[in-house]
Protein backbone atom coordinates (compact mmCIF):
# COMPACT_ATOMS: atom_id res chain seq x y z
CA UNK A 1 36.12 -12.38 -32.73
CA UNK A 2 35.79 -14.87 -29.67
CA UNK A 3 35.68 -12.01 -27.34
CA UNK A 4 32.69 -11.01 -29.50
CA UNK A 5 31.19 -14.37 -29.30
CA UNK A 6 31.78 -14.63 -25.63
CA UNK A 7 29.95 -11.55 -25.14
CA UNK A 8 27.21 -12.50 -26.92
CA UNK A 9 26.70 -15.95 -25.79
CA UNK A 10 27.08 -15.05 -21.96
CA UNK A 11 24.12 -15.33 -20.00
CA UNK A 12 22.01 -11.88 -18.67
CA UNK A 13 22.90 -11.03 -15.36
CA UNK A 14 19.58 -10.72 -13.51
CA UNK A 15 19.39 -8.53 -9.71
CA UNK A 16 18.31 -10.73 -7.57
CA UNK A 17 15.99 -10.06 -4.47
CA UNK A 18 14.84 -11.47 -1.39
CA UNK A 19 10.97 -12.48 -1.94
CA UNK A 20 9.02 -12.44 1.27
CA UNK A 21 6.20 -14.73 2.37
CA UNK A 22 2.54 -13.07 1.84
CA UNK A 23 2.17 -12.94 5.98
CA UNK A 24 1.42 -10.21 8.34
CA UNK A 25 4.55 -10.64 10.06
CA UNK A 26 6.58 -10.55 6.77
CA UNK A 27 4.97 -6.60 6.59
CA UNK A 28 5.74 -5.99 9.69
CA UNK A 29 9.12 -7.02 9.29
CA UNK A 30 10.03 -5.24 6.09
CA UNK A 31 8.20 -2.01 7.79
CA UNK A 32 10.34 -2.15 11.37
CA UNK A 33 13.51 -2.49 9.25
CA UNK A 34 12.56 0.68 7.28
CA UNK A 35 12.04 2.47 10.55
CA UNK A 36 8.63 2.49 11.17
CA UNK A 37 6.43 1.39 14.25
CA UNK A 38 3.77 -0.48 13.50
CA UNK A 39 1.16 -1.93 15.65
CA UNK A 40 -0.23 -4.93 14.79
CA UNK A 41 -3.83 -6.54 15.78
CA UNK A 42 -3.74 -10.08 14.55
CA UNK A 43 -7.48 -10.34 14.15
CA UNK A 44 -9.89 -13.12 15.50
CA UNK A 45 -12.29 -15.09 14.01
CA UNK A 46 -14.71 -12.15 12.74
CA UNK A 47 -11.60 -9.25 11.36
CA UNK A 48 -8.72 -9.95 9.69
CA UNK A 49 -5.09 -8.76 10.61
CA UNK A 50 -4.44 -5.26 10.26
CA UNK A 51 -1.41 -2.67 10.63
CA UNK A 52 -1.73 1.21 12.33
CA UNK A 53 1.43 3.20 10.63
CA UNK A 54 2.30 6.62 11.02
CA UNK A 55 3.99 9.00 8.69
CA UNK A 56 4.64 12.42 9.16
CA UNK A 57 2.09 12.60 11.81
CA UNK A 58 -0.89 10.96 9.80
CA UNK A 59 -1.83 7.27 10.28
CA UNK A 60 -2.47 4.79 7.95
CA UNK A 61 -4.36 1.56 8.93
CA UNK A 62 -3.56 -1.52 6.76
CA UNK A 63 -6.02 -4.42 6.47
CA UNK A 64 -4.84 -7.62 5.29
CA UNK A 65 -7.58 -9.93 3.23
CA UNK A 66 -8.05 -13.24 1.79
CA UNK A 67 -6.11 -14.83 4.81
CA UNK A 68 -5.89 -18.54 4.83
CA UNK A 69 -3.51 -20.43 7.36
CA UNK A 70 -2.06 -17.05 8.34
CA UNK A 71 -1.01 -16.25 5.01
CA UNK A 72 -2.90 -13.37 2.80
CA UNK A 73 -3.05 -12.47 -0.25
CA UNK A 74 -4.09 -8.73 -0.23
CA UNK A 75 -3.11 -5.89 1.98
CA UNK A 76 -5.55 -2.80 1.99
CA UNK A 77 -3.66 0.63 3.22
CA UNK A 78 -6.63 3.17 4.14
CA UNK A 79 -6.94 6.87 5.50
CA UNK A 80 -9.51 8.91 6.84
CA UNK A 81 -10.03 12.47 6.26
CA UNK A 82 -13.02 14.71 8.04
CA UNK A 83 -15.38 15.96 5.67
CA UNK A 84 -13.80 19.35 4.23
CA UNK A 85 -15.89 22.28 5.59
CA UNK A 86 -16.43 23.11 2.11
CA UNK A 87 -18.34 20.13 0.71
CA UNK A 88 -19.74 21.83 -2.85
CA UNK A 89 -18.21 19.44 -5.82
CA UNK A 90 -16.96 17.24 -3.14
CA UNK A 91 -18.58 14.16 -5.63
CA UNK A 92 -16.83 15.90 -8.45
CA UNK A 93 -13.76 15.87 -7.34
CA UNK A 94 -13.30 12.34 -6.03
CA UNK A 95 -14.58 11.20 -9.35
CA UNK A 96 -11.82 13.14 -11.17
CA UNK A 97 -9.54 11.78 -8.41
CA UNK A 98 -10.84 8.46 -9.21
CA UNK A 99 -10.43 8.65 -12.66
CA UNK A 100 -6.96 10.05 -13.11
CA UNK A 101 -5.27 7.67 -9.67
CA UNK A 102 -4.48 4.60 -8.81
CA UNK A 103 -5.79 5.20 -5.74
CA UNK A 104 -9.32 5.41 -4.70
CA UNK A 105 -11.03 7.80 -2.90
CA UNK A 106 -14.60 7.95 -1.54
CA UNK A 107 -17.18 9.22 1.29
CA UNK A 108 -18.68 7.24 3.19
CA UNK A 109 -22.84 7.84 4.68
CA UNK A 110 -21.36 9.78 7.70
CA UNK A 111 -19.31 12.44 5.30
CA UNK A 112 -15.86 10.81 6.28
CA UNK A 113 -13.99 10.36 3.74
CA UNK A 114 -11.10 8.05 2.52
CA UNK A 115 -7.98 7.46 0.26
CA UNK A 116 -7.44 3.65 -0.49
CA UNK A 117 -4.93 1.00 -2.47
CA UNK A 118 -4.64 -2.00 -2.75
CA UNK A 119 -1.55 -4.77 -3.11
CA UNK A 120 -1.30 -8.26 -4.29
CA UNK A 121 0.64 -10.39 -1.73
CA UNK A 122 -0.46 -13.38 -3.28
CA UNK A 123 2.99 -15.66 -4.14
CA UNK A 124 5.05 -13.18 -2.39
CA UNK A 125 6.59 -9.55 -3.08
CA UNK A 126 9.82 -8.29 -2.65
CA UNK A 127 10.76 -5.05 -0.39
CA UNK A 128 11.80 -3.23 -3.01
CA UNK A 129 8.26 -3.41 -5.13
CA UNK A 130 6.12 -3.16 -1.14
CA UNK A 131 8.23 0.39 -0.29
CA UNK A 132 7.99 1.83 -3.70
CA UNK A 133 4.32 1.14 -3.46
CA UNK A 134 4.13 2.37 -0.47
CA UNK A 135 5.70 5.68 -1.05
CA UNK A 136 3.52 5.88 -4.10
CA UNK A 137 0.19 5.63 -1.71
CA UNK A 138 2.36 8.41 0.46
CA UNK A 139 2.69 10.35 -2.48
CA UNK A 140 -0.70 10.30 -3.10
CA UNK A 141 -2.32 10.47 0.26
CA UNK A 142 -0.31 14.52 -0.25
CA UNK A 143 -1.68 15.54 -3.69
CA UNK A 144 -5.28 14.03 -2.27
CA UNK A 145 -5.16 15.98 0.85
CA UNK A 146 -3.69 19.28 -0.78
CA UNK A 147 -6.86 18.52 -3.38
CA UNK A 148 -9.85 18.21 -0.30
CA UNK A 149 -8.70 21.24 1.45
């Protein structure tokens, strides 16, 4: 019976993980630790921050927003694709994209056209919950680009 009792009065054990600081250099930390090269512009007083990432030969450019005292509170991960040669239902199928992802996709007035998510940085974010985003978005950049051409 106390066994019992002990094992229901003993307190949860809870994972705990390291929470980084919503700023640039936090990112670009967690990235070069995961083995990527990212180049960082730190932005004046007319852009913000942003990252340039590649994967598997692609780049992704990373824009960091609502920065205030060098900490941000979102980061913006963006590609560019060429307008497929193809273009018939190209509306169509970004709205289904749209629709059905997480991320967004859209053309712009020059026919380029982009995949594009979002995170909150805003009180912090752990590595785990930035990579598994980001492999999401990675995930997602393939189905999108299998989908245009």
């Amino acid at each position: 019976m106390l066994v019992t009792l002990t094992a229901l009065t003993a307190a949860p054990a809870f994972a705990t993980a390291t929470v980084f600081d919503a700023k640039p250099a936090s990112v670009v930390e967690l990235l070069k630790g995961e083995g990527y090269k990212p180049e960082f512009k730190a932005g004046d007083d007319k852009t913000s921050p942003s990252l340039k990432v590649k994967f598997d030969g692609e780049s992704l450019f990373m824009y960091f927003s609502g920065c205030q005292n060098g900490v941000c509170r979102r980061l913006n991960v963006s590609t560019s694709f060429e307008r497929p040669k193809d273009a018939s239902g190209l509306a169509a199928k970004l709205a289904r994209w749209n629709a059905e992802w997480y991320s967004q996709a859209y053309e712009d007035k020059d026919g380029t056209v982009y995949l594009d998510a979002s995170y909150v940085l805003t009180g912090g974010f752990t590595a785990e919950n930035f990579l598994a985003w980001l492999e999401s978005y990675k995930g997602d950049f393939d189905k999108f680009y299998d989908g245009l051409y």
